[in-house]
N, C-alpha and C. Protein backbone atom coordinates (compact mmCIF):
# COMPACT_ATOMS: atom_id res chain seq x y z
N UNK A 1 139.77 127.95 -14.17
CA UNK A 1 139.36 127.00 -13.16
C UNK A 1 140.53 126.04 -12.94
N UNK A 2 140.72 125.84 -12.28
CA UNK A 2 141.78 125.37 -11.57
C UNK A 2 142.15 123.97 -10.84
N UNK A 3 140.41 123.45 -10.60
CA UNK A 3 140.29 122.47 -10.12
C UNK A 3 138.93 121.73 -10.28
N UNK A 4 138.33 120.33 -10.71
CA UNK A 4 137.59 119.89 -11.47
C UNK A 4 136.47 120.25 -10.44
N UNK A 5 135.34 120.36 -11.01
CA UNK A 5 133.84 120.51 -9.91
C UNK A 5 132.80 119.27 -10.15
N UNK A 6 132.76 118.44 -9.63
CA UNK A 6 131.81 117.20 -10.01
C UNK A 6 130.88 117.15 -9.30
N UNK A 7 129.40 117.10 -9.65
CA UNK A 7 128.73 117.19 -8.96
C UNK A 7 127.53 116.63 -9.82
N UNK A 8 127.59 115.41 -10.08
CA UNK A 8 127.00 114.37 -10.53
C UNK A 8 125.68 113.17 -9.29
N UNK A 9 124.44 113.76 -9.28
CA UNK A 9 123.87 112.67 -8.34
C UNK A 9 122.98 111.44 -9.11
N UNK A 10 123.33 110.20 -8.41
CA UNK A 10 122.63 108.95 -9.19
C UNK A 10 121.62 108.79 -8.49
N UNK A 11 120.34 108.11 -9.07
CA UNK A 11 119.00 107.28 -8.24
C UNK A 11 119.46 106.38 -8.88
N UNK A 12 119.87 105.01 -8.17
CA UNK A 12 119.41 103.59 -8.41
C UNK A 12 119.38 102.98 -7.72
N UNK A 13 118.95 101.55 -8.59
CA UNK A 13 117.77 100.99 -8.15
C UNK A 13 118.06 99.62 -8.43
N UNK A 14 118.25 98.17 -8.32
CA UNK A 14 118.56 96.81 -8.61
C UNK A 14 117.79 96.25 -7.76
N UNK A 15 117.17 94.76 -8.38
CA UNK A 15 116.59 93.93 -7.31
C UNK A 15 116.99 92.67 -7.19
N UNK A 16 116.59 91.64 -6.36
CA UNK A 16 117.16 90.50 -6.28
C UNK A 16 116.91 89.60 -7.37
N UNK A 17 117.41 87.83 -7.45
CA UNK A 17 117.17 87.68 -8.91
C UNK A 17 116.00 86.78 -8.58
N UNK A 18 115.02 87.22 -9.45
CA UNK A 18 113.48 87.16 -10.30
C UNK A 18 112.94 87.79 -9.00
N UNK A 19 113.20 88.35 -8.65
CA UNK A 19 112.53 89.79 -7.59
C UNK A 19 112.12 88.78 -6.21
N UNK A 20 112.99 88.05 -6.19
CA UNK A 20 112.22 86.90 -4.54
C UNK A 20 112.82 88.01 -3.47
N UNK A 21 112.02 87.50 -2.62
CA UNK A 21 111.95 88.80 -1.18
C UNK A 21 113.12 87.93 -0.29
N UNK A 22 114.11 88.48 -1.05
CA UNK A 22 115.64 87.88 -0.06
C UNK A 22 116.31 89.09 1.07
N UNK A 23 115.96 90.33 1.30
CA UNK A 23 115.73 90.66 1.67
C UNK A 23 115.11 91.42 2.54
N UNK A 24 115.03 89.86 4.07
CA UNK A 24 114.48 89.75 4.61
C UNK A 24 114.74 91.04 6.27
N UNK A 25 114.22 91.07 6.98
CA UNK A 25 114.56 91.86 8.18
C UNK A 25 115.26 92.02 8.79
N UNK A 26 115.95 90.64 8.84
CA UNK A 26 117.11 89.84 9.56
C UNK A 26 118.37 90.56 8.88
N UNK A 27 118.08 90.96 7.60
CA UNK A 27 119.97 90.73 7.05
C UNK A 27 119.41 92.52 6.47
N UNK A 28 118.50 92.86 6.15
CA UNK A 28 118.30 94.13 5.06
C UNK A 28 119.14 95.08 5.43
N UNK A 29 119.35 95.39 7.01
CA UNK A 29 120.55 96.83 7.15
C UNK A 29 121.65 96.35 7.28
N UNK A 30 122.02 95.25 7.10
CA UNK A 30 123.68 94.87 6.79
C UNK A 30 123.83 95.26 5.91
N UNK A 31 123.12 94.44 4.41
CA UNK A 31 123.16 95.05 3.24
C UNK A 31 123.27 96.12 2.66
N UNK A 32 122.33 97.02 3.22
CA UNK A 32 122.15 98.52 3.36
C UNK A 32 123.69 98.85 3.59
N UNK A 33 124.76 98.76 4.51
CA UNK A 33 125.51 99.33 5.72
C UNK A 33 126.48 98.65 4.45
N UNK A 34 126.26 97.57 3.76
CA UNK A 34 127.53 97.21 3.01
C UNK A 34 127.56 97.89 1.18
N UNK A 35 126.28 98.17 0.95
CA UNK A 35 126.00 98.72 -0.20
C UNK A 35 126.37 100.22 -0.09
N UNK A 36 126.57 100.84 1.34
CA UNK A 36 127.28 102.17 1.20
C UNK A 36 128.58 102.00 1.65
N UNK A 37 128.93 101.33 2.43
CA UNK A 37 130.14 100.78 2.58
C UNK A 37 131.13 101.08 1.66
N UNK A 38 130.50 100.17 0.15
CA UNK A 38 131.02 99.88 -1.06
C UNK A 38 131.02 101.41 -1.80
N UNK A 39 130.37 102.04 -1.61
CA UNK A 39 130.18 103.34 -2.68
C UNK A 39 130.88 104.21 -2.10
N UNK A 40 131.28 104.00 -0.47
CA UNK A 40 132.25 105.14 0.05
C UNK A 40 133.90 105.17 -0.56
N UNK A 41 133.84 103.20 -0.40
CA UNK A 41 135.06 103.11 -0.75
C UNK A 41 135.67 103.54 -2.49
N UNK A 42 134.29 103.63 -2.70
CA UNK A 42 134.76 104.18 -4.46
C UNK A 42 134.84 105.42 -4.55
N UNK A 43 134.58 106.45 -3.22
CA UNK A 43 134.47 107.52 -3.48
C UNK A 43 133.32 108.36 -3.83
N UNK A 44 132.15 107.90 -3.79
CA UNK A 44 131.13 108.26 -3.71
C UNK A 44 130.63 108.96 -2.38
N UNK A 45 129.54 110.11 -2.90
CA UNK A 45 128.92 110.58 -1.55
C UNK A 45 127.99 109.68 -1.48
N UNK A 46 127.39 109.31 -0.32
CA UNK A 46 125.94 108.48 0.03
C UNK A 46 125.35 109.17 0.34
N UNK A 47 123.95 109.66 0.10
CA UNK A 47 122.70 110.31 0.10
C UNK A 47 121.78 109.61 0.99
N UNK A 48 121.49 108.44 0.19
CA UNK A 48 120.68 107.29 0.82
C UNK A 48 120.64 106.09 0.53
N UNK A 49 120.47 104.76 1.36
CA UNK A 49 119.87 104.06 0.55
C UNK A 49 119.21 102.88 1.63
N UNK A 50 118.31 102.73 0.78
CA UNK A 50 116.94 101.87 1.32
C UNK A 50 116.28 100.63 0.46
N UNK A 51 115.40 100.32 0.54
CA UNK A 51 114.80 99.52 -0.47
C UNK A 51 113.62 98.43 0.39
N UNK A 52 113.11 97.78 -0.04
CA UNK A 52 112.56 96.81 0.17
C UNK A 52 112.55 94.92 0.33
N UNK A 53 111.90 94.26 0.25
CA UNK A 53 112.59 92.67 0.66
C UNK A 53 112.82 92.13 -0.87
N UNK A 54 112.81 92.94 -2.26
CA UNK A 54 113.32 92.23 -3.20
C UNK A 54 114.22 93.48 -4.04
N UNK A 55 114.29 94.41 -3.43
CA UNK A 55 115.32 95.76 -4.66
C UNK A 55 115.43 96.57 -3.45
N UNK A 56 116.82 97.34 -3.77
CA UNK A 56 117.08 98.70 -3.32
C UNK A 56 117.45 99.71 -4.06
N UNK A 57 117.29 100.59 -3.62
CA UNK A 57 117.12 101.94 -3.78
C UNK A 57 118.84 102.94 -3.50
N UNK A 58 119.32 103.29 -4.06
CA UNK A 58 120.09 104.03 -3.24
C UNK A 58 120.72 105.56 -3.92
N UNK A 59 121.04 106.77 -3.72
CA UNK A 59 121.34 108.03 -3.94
C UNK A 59 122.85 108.19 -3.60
N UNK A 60 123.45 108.37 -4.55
CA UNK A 60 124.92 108.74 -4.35
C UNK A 60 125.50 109.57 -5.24
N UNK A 61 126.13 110.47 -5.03
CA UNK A 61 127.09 111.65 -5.62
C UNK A 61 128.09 110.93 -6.35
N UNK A 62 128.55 111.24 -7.52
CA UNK A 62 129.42 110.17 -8.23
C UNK A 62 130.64 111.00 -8.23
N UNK A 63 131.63 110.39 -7.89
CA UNK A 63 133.59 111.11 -7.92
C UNK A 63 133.80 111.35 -9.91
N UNK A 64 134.60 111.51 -9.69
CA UNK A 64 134.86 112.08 -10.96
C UNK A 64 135.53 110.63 -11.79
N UNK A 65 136.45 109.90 -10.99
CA UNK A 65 137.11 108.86 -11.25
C UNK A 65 136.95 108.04 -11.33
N UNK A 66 135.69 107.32 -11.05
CA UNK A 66 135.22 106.15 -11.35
C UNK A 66 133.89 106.26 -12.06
N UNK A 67 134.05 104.98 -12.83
CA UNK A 67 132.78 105.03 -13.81
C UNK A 67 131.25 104.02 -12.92
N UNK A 68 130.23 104.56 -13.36
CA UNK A 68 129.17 103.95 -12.57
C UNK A 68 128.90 103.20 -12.77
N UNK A 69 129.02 102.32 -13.79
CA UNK A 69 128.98 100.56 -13.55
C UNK A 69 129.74 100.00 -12.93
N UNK A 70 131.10 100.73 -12.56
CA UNK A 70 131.84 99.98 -11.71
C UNK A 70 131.37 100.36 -10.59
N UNK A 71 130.89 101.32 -9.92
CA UNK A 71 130.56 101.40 -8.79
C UNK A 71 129.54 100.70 -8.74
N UNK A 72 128.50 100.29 -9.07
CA UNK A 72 127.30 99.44 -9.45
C UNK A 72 127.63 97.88 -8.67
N UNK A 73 128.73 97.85 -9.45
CA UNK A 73 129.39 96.75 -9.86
C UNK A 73 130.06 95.85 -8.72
N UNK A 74 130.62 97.29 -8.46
CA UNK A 74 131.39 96.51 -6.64
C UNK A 74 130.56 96.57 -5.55
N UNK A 75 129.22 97.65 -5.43
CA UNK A 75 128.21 97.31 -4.40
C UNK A 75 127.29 96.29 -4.53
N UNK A 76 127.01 95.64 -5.63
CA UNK A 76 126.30 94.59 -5.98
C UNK A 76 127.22 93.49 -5.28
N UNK A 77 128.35 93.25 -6.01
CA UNK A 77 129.30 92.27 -5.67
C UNK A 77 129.77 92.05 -4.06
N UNK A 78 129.86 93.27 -3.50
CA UNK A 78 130.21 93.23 -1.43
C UNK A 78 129.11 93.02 -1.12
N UNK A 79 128.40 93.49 -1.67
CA UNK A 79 126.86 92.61 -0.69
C UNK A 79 126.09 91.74 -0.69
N UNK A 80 126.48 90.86 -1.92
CA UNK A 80 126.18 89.90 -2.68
C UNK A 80 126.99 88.87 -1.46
N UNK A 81 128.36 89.04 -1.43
CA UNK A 81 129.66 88.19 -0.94
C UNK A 81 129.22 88.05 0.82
N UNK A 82 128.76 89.43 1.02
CA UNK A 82 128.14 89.51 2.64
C UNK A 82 126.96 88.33 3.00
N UNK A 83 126.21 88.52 2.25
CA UNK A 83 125.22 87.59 1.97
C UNK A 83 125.36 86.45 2.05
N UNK A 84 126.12 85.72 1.40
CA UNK A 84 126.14 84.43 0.88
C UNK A 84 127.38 83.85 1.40
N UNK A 85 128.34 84.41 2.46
CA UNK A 85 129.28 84.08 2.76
C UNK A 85 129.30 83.88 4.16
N UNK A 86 128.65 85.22 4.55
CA UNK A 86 128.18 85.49 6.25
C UNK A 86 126.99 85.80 6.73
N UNK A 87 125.97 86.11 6.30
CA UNK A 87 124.97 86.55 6.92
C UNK A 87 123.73 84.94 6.47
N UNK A 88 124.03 84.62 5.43
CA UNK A 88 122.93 83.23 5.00
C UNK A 88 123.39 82.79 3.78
N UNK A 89 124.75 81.41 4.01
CA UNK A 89 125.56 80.73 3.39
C UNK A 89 124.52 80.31 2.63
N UNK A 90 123.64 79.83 3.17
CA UNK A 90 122.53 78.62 2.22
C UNK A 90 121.19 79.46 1.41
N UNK A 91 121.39 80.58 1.93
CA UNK A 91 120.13 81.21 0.92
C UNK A 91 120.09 81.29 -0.38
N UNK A 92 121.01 81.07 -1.02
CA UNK A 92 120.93 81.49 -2.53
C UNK A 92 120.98 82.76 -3.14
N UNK A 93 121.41 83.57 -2.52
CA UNK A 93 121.04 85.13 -2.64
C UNK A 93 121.63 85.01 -4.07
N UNK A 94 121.19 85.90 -4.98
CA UNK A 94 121.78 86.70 -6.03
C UNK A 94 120.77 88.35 -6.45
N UNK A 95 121.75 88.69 -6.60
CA UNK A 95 121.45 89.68 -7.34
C UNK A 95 121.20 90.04 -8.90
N UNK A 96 120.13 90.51 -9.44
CA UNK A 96 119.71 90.75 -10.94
C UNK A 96 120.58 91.16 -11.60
N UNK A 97 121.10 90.72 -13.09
CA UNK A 97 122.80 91.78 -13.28
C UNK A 97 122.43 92.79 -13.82
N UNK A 98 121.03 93.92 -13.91
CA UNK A 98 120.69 94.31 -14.33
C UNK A 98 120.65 95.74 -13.13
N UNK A 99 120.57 97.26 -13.68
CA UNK A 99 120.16 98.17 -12.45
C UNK A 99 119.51 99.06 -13.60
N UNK A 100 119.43 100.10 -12.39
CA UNK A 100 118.54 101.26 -13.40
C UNK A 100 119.02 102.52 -12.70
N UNK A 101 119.67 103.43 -13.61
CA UNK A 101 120.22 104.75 -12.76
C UNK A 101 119.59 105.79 -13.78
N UNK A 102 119.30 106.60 -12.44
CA UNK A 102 118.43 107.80 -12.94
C UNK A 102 119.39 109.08 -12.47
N UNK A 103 119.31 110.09 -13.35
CA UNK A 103 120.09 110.92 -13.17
C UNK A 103 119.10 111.99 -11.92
N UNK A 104 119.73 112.53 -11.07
CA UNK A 104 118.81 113.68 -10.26
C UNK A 104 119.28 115.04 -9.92
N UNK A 105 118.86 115.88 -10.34
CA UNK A 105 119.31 117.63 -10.69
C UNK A 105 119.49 117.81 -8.91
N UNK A 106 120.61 118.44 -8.54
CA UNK A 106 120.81 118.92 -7.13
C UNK A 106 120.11 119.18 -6.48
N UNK A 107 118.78 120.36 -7.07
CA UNK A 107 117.72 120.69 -6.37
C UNK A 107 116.57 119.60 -6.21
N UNK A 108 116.75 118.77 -6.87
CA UNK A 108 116.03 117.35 -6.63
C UNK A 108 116.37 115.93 -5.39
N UNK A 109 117.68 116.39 -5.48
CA UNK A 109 118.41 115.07 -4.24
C UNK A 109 117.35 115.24 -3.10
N UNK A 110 117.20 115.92 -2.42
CA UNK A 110 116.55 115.70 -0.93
C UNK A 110 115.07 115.18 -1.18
N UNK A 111 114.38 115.26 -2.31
CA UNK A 111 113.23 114.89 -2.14
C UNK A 111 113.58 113.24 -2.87
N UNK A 112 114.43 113.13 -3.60
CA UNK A 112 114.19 111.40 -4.20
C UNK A 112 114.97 111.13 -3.10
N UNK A 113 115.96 111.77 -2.10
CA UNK A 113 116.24 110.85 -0.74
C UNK A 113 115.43 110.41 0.15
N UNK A 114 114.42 111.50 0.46
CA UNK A 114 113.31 110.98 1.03
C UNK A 114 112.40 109.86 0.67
N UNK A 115 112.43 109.87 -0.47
CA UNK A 115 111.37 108.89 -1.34
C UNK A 115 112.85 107.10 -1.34
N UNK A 116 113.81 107.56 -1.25
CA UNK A 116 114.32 106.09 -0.85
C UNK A 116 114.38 105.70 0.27
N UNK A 117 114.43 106.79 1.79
CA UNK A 117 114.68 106.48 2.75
C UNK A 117 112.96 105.70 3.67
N UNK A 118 111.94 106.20 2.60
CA UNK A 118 110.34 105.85 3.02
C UNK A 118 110.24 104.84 1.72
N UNK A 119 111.10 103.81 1.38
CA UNK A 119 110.30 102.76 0.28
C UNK A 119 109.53 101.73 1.55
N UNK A 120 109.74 101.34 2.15
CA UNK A 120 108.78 100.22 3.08
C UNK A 120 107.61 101.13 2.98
N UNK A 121 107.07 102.33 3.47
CA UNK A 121 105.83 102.98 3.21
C UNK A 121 105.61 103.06 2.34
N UNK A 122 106.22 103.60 1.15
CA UNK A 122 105.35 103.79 -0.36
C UNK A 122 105.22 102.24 -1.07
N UNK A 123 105.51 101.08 -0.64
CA UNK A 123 105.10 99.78 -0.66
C UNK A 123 104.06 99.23 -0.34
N UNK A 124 103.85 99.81 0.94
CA UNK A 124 102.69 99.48 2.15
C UNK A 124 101.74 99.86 1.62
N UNK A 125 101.40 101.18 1.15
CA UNK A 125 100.71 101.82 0.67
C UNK A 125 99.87 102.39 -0.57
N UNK A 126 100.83 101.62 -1.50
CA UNK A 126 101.36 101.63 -3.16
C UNK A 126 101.59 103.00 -3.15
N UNK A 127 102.14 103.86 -2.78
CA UNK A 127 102.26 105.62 -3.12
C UNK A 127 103.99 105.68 -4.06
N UNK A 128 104.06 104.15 -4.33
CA UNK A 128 105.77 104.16 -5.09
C UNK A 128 105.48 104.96 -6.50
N UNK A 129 106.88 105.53 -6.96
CA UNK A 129 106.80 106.84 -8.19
C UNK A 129 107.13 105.54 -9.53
N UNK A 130 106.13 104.71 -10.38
CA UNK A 130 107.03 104.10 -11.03
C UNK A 130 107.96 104.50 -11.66
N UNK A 131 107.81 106.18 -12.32
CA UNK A 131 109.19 106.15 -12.62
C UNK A 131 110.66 105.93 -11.94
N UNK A 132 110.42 106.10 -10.94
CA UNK A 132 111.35 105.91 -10.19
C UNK A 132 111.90 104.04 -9.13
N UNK A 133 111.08 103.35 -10.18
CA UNK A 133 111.23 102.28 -9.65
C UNK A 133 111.71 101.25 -11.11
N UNK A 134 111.73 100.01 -10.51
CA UNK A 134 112.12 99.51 -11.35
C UNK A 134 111.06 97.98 -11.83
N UNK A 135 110.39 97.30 -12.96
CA UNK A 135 109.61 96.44 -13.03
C UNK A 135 110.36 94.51 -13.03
């Protein structure tokens, strides 16, 4: 073999800090748009990511070269900075320093993508997987 094969997919999951619904309507797909933003620039594939007005959700293919707390690490941090710099100076936003990554077998990605890209429904509804969430 000749050349490395990585094919590593993450579920996670972080919420805001003490779970307040700071993610409001107004700002949630910036966040979204900057939380993959951040994982492209690390080299990550993006799958999905979604979430609700206090955690998101997101699915990404991990590169071989970077470690996943750092990727964690810098999408927390750009969208954190988006937040609180440009989108709502005075909100207080923070983020929990805490996440939760779940590993997901290939033949599994499309269905936990679905299940991040529908969290506002499985909210609405309670139909959320707790394993797949975070308390």
């Amino acid at each position: 073999m000749r050349a490395s094969k990585i094919e590593v997919f993450v579920h996670l999951v972080w919420a805001t800090w003490d779970r307040l619904p700071l993610l409001g309507p107004a700002i949630r797909e910036d966040v979204r748009r900057s939380i993959a933003a951040s994982f492209r620039e690390s080299g990550c594939l993006v799958v999905a990511v979604g979430g609700v007005e206090d955690h998101v959700h997101a699915v990404v293919g991990l590169p071989a070269t970077v470690a996943l707390a750092e990727v964690v690490r810098r999408a927390k941090g750009t969208s954190s900075h988006l937040v609180t710099h440009v989108l709502t100076p005075d909100s207080g936003f923070r983020w929990q320093g805490t996440y939760a990554a779940f590993s997901v077998s290939r033949e599994n990605v499309d269905a936990v993508e679905r299940y991040v890209r529908s969290q506002a429904a499985h909210h609405a509804d309670d139909s959320v997987l707790p394993n797949l969430e975070i308390s």
